[in-house]
Protein backbone atom coordinates (compact mmCIF):
# COMPACT_ATOMS: atom_id res chain seq x y z
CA UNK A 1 96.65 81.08 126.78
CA UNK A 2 99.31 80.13 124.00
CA UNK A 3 100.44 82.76 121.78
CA UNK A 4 98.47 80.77 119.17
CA UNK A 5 95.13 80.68 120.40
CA UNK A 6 95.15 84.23 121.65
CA UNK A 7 95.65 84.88 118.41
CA UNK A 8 93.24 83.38 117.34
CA UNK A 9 90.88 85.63 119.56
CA UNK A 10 92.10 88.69 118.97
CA UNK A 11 91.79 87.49 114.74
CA UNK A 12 88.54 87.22 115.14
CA UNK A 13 87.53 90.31 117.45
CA UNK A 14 84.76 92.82 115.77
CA UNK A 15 87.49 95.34 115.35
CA UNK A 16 89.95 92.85 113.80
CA UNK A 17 87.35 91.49 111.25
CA UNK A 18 86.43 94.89 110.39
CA UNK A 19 89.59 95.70 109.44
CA UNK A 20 89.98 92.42 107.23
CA UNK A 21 86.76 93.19 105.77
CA UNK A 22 87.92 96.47 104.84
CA UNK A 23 91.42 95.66 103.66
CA UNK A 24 90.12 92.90 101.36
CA UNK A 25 87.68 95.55 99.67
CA UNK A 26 90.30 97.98 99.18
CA UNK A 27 92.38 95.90 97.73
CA UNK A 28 89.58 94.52 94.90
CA UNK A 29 88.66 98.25 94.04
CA UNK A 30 92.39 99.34 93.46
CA UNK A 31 93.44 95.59 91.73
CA UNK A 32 90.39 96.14 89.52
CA UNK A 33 91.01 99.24 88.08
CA UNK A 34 93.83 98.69 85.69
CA UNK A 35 96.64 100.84 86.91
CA UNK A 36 96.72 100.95 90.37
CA UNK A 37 98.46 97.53 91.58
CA UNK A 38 97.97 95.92 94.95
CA UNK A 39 101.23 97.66 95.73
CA UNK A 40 100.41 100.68 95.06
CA UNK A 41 97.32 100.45 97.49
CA UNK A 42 99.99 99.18 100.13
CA UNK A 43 102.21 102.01 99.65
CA UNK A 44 99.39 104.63 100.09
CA UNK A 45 98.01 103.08 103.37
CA UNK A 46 100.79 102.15 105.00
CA UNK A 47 101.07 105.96 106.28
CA UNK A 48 97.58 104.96 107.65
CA UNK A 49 98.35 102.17 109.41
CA UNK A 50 100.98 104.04 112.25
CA UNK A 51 97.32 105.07 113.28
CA UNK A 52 96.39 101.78 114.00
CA UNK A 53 98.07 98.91 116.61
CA UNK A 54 100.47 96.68 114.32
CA UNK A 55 98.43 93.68 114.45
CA UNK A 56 95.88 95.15 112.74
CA UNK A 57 97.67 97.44 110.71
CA UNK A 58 99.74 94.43 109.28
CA UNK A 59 96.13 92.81 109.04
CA UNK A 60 94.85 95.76 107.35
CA UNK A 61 97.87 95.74 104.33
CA UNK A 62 97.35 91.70 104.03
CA UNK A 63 93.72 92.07 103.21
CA UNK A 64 94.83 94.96 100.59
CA UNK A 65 97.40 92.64 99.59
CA UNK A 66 95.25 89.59 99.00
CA UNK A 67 92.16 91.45 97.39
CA UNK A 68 94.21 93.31 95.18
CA UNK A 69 96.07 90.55 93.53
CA UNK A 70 92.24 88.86 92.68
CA UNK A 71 90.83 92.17 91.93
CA UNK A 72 93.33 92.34 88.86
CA UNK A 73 91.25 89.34 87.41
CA UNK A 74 88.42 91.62 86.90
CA UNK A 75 89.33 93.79 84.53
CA UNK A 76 91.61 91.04 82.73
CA UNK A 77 88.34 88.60 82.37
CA UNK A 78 85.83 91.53 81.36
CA UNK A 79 88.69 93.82 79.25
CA UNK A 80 91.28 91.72 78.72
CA UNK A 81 93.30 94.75 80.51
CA UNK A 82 94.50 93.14 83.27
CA UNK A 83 94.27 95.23 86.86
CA UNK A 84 97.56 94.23 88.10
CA UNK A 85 100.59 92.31 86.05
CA UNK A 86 100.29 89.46 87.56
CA UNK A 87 96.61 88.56 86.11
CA UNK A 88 98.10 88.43 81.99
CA UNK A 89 97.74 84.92 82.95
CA UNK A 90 94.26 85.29 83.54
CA UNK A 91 93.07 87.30 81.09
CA UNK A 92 94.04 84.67 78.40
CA UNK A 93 91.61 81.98 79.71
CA UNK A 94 89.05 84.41 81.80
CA UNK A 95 88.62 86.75 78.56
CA UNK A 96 88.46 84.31 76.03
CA UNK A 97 85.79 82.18 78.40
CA UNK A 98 83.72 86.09 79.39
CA UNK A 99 83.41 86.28 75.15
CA UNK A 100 82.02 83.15 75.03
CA UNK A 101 79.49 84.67 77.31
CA UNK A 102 80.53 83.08 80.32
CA UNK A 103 81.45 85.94 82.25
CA UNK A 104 80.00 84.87 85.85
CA UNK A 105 81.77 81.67 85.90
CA UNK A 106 85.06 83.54 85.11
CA UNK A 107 84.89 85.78 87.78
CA UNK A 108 83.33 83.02 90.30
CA UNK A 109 85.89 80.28 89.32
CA UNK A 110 88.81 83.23 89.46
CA UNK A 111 87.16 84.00 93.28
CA UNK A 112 86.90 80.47 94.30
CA UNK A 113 90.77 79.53 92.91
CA UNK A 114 91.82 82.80 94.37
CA UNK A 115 90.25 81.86 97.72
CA UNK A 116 91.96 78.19 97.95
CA UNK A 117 95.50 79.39 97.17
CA UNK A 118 95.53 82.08 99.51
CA UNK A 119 93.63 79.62 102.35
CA UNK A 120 96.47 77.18 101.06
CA UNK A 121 99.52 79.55 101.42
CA UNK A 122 97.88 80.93 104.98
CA UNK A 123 98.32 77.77 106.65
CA UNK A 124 101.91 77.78 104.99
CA UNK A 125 102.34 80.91 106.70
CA UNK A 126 101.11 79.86 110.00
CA UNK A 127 103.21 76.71 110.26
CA UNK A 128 106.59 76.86 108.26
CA UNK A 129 107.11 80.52 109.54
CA UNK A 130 108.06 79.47 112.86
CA UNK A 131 109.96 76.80 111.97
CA UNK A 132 112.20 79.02 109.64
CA UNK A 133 112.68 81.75 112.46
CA UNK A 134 113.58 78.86 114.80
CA UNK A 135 116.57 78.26 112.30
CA UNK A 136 117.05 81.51 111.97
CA UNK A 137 118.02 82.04 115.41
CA UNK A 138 121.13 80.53 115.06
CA UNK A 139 122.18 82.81 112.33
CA UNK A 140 125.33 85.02 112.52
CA UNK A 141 126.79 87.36 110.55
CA UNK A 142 127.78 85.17 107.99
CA UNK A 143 124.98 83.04 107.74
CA UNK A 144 122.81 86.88 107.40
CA UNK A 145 125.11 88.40 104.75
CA UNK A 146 125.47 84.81 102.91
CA UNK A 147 122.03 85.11 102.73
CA UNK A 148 121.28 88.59 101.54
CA UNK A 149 123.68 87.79 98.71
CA UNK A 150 121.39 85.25 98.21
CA UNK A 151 118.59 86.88 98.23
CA UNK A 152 120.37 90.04 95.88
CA UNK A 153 121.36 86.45 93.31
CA UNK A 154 117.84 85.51 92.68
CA UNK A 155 116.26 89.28 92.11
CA UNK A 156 119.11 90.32 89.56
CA UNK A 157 119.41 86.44 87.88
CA UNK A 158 115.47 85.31 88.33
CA UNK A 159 114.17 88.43 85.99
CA UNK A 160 114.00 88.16 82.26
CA UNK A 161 116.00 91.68 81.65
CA UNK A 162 119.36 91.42 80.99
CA UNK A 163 122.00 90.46 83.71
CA UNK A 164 123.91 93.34 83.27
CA UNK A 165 121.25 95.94 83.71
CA UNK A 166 119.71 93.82 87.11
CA UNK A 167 123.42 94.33 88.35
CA UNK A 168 123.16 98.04 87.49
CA UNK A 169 120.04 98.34 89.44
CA UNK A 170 121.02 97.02 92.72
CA UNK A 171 124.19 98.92 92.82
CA UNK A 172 122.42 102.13 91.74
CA UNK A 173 120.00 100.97 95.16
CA UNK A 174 122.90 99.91 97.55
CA UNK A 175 124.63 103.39 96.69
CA UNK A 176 121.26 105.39 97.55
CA UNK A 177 121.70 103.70 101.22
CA UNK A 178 125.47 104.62 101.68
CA UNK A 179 123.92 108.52 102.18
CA UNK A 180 123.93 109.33 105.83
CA UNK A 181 125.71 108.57 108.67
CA UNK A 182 128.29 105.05 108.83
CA UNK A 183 127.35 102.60 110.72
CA UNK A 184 130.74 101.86 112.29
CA UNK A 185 132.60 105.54 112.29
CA UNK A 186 129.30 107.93 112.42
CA UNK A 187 131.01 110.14 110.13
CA UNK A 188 128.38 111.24 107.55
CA UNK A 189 128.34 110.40 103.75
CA UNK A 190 127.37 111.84 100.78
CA UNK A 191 125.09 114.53 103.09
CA UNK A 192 126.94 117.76 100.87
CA UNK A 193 126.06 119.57 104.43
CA UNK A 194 122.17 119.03 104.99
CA UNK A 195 121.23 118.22 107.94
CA UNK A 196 118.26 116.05 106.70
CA UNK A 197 120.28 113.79 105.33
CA UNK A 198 122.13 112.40 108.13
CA UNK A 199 119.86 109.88 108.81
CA UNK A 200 119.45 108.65 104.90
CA UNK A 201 116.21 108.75 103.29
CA UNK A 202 112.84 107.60 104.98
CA UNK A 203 112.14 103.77 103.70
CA UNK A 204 108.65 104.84 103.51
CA UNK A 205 108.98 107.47 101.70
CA UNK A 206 111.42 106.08 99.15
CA UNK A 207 108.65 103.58 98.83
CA UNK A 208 105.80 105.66 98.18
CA UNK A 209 108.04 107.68 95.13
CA UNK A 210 109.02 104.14 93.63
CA UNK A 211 105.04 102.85 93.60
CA UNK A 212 102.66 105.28 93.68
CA UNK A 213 103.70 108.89 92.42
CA UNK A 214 105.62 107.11 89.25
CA UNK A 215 102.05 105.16 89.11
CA UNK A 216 100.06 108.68 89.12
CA UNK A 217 102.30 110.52 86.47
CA UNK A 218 101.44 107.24 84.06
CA UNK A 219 98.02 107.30 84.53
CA UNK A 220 97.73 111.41 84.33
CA UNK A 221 99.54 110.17 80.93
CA UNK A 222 96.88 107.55 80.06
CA UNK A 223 94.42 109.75 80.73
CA UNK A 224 95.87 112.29 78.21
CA UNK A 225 96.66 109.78 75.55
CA UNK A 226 95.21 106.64 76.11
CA UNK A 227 91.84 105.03 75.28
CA UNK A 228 88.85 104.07 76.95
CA UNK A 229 87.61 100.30 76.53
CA UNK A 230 84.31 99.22 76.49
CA UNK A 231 83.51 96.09 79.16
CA UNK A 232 82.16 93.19 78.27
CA UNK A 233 78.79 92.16 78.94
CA UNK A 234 77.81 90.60 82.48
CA UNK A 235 74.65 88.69 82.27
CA UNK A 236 73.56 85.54 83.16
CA UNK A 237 72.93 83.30 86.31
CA UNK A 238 75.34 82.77 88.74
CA UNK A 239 77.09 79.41 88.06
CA UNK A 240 77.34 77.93 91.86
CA UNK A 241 76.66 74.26 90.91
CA UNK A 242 79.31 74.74 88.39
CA UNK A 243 82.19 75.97 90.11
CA UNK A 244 81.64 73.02 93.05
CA UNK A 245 82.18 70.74 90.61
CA UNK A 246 85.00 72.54 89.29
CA UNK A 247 86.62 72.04 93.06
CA UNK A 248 85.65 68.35 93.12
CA UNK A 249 87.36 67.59 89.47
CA UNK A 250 90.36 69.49 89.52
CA UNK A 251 91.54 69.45 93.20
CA UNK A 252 94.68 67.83 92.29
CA UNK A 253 95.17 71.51 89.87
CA UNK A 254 93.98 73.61 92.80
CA UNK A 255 96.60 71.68 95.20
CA UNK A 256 99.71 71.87 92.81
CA UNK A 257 99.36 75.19 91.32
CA UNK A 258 98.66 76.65 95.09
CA UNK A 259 102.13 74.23 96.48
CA UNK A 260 104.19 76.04 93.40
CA UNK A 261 102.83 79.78 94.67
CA UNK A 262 103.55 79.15 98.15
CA UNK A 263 107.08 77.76 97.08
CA UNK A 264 108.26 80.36 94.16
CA UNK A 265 107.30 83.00 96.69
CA UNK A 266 109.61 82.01 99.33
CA UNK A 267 112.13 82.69 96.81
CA UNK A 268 112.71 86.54 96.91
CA UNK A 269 112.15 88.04 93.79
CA UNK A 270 109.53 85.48 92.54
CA UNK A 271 106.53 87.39 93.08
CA UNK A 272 102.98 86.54 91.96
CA UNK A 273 104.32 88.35 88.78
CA UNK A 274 105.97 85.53 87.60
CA UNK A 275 104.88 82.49 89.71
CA UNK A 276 101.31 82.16 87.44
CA UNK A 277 103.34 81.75 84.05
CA UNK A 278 105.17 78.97 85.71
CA UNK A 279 102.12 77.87 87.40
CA UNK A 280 100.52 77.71 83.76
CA UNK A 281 103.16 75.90 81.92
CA UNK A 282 103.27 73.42 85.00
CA UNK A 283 99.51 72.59 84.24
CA UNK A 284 99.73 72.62 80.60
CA UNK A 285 102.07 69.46 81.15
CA UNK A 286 99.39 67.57 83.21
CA UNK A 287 96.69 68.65 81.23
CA UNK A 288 98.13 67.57 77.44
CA UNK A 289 95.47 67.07 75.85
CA UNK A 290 93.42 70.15 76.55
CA UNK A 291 94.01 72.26 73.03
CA UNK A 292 92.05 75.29 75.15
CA UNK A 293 95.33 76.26 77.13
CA UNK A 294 95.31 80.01 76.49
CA UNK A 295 92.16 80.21 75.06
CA UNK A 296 89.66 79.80 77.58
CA UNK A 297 91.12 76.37 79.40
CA UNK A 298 89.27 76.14 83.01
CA UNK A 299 92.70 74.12 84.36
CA UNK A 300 94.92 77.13 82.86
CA UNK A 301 92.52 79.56 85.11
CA UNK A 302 92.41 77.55 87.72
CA UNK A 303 96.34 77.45 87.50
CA UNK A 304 97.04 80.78 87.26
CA UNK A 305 94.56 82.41 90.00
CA UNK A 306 95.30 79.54 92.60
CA UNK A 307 98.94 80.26 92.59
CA UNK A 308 98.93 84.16 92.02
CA UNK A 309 97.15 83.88 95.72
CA UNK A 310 99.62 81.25 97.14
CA UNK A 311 102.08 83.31 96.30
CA UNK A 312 100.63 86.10 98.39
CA UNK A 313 101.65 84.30 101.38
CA UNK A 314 104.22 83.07 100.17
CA UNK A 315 106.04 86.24 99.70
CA UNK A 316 105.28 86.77 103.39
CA UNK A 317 107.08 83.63 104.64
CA UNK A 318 111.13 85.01 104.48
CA UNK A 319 109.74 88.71 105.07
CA UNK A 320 108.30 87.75 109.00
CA UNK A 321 110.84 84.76 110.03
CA UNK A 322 113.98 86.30 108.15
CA UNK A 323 113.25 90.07 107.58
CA UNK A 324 113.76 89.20 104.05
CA UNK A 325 110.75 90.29 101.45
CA UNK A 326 110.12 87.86 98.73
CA UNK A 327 108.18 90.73 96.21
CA UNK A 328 108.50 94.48 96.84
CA UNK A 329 104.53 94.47 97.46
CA UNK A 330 105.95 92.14 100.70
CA UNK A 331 108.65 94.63 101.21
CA UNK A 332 106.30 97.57 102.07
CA UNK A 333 104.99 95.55 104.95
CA UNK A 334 108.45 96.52 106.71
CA UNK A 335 107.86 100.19 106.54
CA UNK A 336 104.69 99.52 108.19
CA UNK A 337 106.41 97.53 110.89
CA UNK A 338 108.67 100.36 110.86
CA UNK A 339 106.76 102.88 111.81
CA UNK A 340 105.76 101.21 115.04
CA UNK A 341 109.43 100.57 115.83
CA UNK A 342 109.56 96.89 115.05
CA UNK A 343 111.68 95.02 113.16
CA UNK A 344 110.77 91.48 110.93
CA UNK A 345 112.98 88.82 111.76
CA UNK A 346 113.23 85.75 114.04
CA UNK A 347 113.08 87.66 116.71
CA UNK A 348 109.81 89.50 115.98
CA UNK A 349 108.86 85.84 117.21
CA UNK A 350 110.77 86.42 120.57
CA UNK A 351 109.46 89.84 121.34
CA UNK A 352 106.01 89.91 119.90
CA UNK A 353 104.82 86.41 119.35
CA UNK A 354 101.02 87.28 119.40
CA UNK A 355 101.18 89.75 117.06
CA UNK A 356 102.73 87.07 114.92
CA UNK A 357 99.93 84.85 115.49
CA UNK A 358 97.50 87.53 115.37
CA UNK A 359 98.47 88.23 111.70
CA UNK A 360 98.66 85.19 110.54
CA UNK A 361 94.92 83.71 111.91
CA UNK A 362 93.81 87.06 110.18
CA UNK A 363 95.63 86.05 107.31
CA UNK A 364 93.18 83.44 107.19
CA UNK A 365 90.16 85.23 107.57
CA UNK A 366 91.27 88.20 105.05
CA UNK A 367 91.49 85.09 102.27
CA UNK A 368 87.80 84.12 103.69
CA UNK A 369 86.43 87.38 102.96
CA UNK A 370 88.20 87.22 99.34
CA UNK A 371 86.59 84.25 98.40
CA UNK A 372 83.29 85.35 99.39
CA UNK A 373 83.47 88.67 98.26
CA UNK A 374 84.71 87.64 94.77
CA UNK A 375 82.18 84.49 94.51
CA UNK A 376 79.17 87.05 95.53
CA UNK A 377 80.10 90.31 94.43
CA UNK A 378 82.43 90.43 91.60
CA UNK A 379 79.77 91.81 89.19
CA UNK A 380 79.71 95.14 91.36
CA UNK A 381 83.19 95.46 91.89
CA UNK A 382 83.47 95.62 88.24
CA UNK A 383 81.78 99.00 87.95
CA UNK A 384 84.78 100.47 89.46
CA UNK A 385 86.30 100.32 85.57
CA UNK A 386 84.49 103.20 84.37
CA UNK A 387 86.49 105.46 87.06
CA UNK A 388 88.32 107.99 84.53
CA UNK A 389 91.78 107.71 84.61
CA UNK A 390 92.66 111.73 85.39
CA UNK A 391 90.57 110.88 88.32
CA UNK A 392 92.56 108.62 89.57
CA UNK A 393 95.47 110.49 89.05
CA UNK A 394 95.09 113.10 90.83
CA UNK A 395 93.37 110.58 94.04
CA UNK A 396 96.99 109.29 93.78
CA UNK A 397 99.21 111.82 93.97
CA UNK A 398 97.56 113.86 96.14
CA UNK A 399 97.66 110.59 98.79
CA UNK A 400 101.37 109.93 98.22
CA UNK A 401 102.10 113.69 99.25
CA UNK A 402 99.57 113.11 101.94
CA UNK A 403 101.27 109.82 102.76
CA UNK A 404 104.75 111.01 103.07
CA UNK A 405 104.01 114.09 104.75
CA UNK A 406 102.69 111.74 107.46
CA UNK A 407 105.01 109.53 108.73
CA UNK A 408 107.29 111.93 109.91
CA UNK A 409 105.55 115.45 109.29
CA UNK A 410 108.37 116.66 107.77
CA UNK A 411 108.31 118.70 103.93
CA UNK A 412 112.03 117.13 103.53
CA UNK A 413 109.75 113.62 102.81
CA UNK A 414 107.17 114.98 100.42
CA UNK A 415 110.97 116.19 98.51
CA UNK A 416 112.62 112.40 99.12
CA UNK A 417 109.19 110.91 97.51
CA UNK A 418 109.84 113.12 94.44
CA UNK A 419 113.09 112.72 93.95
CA UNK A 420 112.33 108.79 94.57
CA UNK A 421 109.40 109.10 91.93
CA UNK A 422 111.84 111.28 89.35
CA UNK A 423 114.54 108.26 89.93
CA UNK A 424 112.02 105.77 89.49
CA UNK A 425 111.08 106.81 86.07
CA UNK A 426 114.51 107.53 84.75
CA UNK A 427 114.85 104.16 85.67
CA UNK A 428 111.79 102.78 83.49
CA UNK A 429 113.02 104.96 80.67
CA UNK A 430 116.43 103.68 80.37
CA UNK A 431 114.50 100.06 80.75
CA UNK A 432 116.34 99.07 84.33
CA UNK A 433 114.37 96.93 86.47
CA UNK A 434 113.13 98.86 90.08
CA UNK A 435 112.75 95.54 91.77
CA UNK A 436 116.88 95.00 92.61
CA UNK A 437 116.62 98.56 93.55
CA UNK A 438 113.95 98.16 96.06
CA UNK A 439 115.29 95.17 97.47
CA UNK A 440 118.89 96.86 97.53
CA UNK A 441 117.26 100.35 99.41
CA UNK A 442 115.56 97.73 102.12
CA UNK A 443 118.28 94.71 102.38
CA UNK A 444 121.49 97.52 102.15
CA UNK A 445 121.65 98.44 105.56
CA UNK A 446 120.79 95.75 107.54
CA UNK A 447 123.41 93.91 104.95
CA UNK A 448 126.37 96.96 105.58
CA UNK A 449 125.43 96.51 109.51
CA UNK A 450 125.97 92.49 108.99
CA UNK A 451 129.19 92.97 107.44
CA UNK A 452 130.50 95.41 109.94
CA UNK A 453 129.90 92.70 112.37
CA UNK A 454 131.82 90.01 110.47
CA UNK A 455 134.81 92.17 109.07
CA UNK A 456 135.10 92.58 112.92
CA UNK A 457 134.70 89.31 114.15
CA UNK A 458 136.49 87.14 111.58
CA UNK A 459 140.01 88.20 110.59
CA UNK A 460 139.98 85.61 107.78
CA UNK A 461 137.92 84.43 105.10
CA UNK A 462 138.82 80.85 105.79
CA UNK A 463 137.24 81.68 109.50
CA UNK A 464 134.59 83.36 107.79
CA UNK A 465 133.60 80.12 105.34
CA UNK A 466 133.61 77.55 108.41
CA UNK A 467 129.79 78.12 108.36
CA UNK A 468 127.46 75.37 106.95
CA UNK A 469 124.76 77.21 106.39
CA UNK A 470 126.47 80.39 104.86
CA UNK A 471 128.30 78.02 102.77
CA UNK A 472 125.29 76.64 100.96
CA UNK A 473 124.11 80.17 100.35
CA UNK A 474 127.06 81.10 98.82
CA UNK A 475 127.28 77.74 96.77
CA UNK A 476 123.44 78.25 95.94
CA UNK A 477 124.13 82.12 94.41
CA UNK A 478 127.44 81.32 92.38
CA UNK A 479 125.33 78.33 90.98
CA UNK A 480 122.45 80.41 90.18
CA UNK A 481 124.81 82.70 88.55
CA UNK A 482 126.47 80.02 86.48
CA UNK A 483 123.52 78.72 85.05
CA UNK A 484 122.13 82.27 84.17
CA UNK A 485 125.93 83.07 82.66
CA UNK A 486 125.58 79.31 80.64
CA UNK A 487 122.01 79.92 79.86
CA UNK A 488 123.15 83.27 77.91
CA UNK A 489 126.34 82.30 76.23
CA UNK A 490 124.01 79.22 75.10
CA UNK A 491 121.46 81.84 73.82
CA UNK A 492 123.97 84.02 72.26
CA UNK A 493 126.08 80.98 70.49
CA UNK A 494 122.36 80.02 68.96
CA UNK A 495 121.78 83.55 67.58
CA UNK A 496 118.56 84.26 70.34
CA UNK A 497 118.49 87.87 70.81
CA UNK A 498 119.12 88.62 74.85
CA UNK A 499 116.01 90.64 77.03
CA UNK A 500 116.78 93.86 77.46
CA UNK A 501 113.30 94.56 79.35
């Protein structure tokens, strides 16, 4: 049997749709509670997953991935508070449709979009993945650290703070990874004599500090200081007839907005943050005459849900063929790979190809689930809101100790997830982006290891450049940084104030 189809069978064993069933309703409970992101639920069960086999751990954090992003739309169409950044989008249109009283089709038409752009980006998973590790097979050490720079280019250009400060970020993360031992020499750095430190800091660990113990100190605060909001009211019939003809009107919205997910998350750094805004403005253009764009517009909705989920598996696409995450919710999915001593890459493809295949078919099914869960159950999931806040805060810090304690059993981790957590919100408070950081604390070793290997191999930079595909990498970053440069002096000679957020 081909890699494919087996698959296929194991994707659809009791145990693996168990799991998918499970991950998906995770992720809605933690997406729906403003507060706790999709990546935070990541973060706090990827310790969980090293007790699992990695096809259906990996499973497991896809379905959390996939329901959290749609349970965000809960709370942004009944509160306007939306569960997870990436639903603002939403709760313009889904709020401003719930106070005209049509709460249910919100929620269902959120479901159904969030259903097709996932199903959509899936099968982008399942075929352009291979295709892209195929080329990346032929990748040296040029083509890897061309594209790393790449991939360090679009975090620190694509985001709307300031140039300067994205810089300052991913140096402040590619000096955390220079602690512990050299690659080349073995002589250790920046250890100041403990012994724990010769190995660097635990990924996972690191990860759990940056997502979820920051997250739990911020809500302890909310919960101190904030206020409560009431939800709005959820009444009515269920709108089936409705929302099929929403599919049959608008499939040319469901198929664009779901094609500009899939591509903006291939791009790393684009995550479903970002992609629905894009998404929304795309629409607007095709849909000029509709004066309800942010206001309750079904098309903006549509837009915005359909692509948030496309870009789900989009994300997922450079993190399994190249080992490179597009989002840092994708990024997590490497400590869980991590932990059971595999590496993404093309030749996770090589070594484990059914696990591959196995992940992707549940993929699939986890996006299934979603759709039917949201379309059918939404109304409960929403009674998750009235959690207090102090409650959660204390469910989430004692997990990330719990967490981090775990993947090694080792105190020195439950320290390294502090200390990540304490850097974290310095970080916030001074207003630097943690997404260059995250990406430089995962990409900064394999990229030091990569440049080892070229240093090495190449005497020359002229040697070095004789690569086609590094070369258009390299051409691609310095013209993404050129435009960013141009687009700033143009904003500064026209007296626009630069982001500093």
């Amino acid at each position: 049997m081909s890699p494919m189809f087996g698959g296929l069978a194991q994707a659809l064993s009791p145990l693996s749709l168990s799991v998918e069933i499970g991950g998906v309703l995770i992720g809605i409970v933690f997406g729906a509670i403003p507060g706790l992101t999709a990546t935070l639920a990541i973060a706090l069960f990827v310790p969980v997953t090293f007790l699992m086999t990695p096809e259906h751990g990996m499973i497991m954090l896809g379905g959390i991935y996939a329901g959290g992003i749609f349970g965000g739309s809960i709370s942004a169409i009944l509160i306007n508070v939306p569960g997870t950044p990436a639903s603002i989008v939403t709760g313009w249109e889904g709020h401003a449709l719930a106070l005209e009283g049509r709460a249910p089709f919100a929620l269902g038409l959120a479901a159904l979009s969030s259903g097709i752009g996932g199903l959509i980006s899936g099968v982008a998973l399942l075929f352009l993945t291979p295709a892209l590790s195929a080329l990346a097979l032929r990748f040296g050490s040029p083509e890897y650290c061309a594209l790393m720079l790449f991939s360090f280019t679009v975090v620190v250009v694509m985001l709307e703070s300031s140039l300067l400060s994205n810089l300052l970020s991913a140096c402040l993360g590619l000096l955390l990874v220079t602690i512990g031992l050299d690659p080349v020499s073995g002589s250790p750095r920046f250890t100041f004599g403990i012994t724990n430190l010769m190995s660097g800091f635990n990924l996972v660990a690191v990860l759990i500090g940056f997502f979820c113990m920051t997250q739990a100190v911020l809500l302890a605060r909310d919960s101190l200081f904030g206020e409560q909001q009431s939800l709005v009211k959820y009444g009515g019939e269920r709108p089936y007839r409705e929302l099929l003809e929403s599919v049959s009107q608008r499939i040319s919205t469901y198929l664009r907005s779901s094609v500009v997910g899939v591509l903006l998350g291939i791009l790393p750094g684009l995550g479903p943050v970002e992609t629905p805004f894009i998404a929304h403005s795309i629409e607007r253009r095709f849909n000029r005459r509709d004066d309800k764009f942010g206001k309750g517009s079904v098309a903006g909705l549509i837009a915005s849900e359909a692509s948030i989920s496309a870009n789900v598996g989009g994300t997922l696409i450079p993190l399994i063929s190249l080992g490179i995450p597009g989002s840092g919710a994708a990024a997590l999915f490497i400590g869980s790979l991590t932990l059971h001593g595999l590496q993404p890459g093309p030749m996770l493809f090589v070594s484990n190809p059914r696990l591959v295949y196995t992940f992707f078919w549940g993929f699939l099914a986890v996006n299934v689930f979603m759709l039917l869960f949201g379309l059918f159950g939404a109304h409960h999931f929403a009674k998750v809101l009235k959690v207090p806040k102090g409650v959660l805060a204390t469910f989430v810090a004692v997990f990330s100790i719990l967490g981090a304690y775990a993947i090694n059993n080792n105190l020195f981790d439950i320290v390294v997830m502090f200390g990540a957590a304490a850097f974290a919100l310095w970080l916030q408070a001074l207003r630097l982006s943690i997404l260059p950081v995250v990406m430089a604390v995962i990409l900064g070793p394999m990229f030091e290891q990569q440049l080892a290997v070229l240093t090495s191999s190449y005497h020359s930079v002229h040697a070095a450049l004789q690569r086609p595909i590094a070369d258009a990498f390299l051409l691609a970053s310095l013209a993404m940084l050129g435009l960013r440069v141009f687009r700033n002096l143009r904003r500064r000679a026209s007296g626009v104030a630069q982001p500093v957020t």
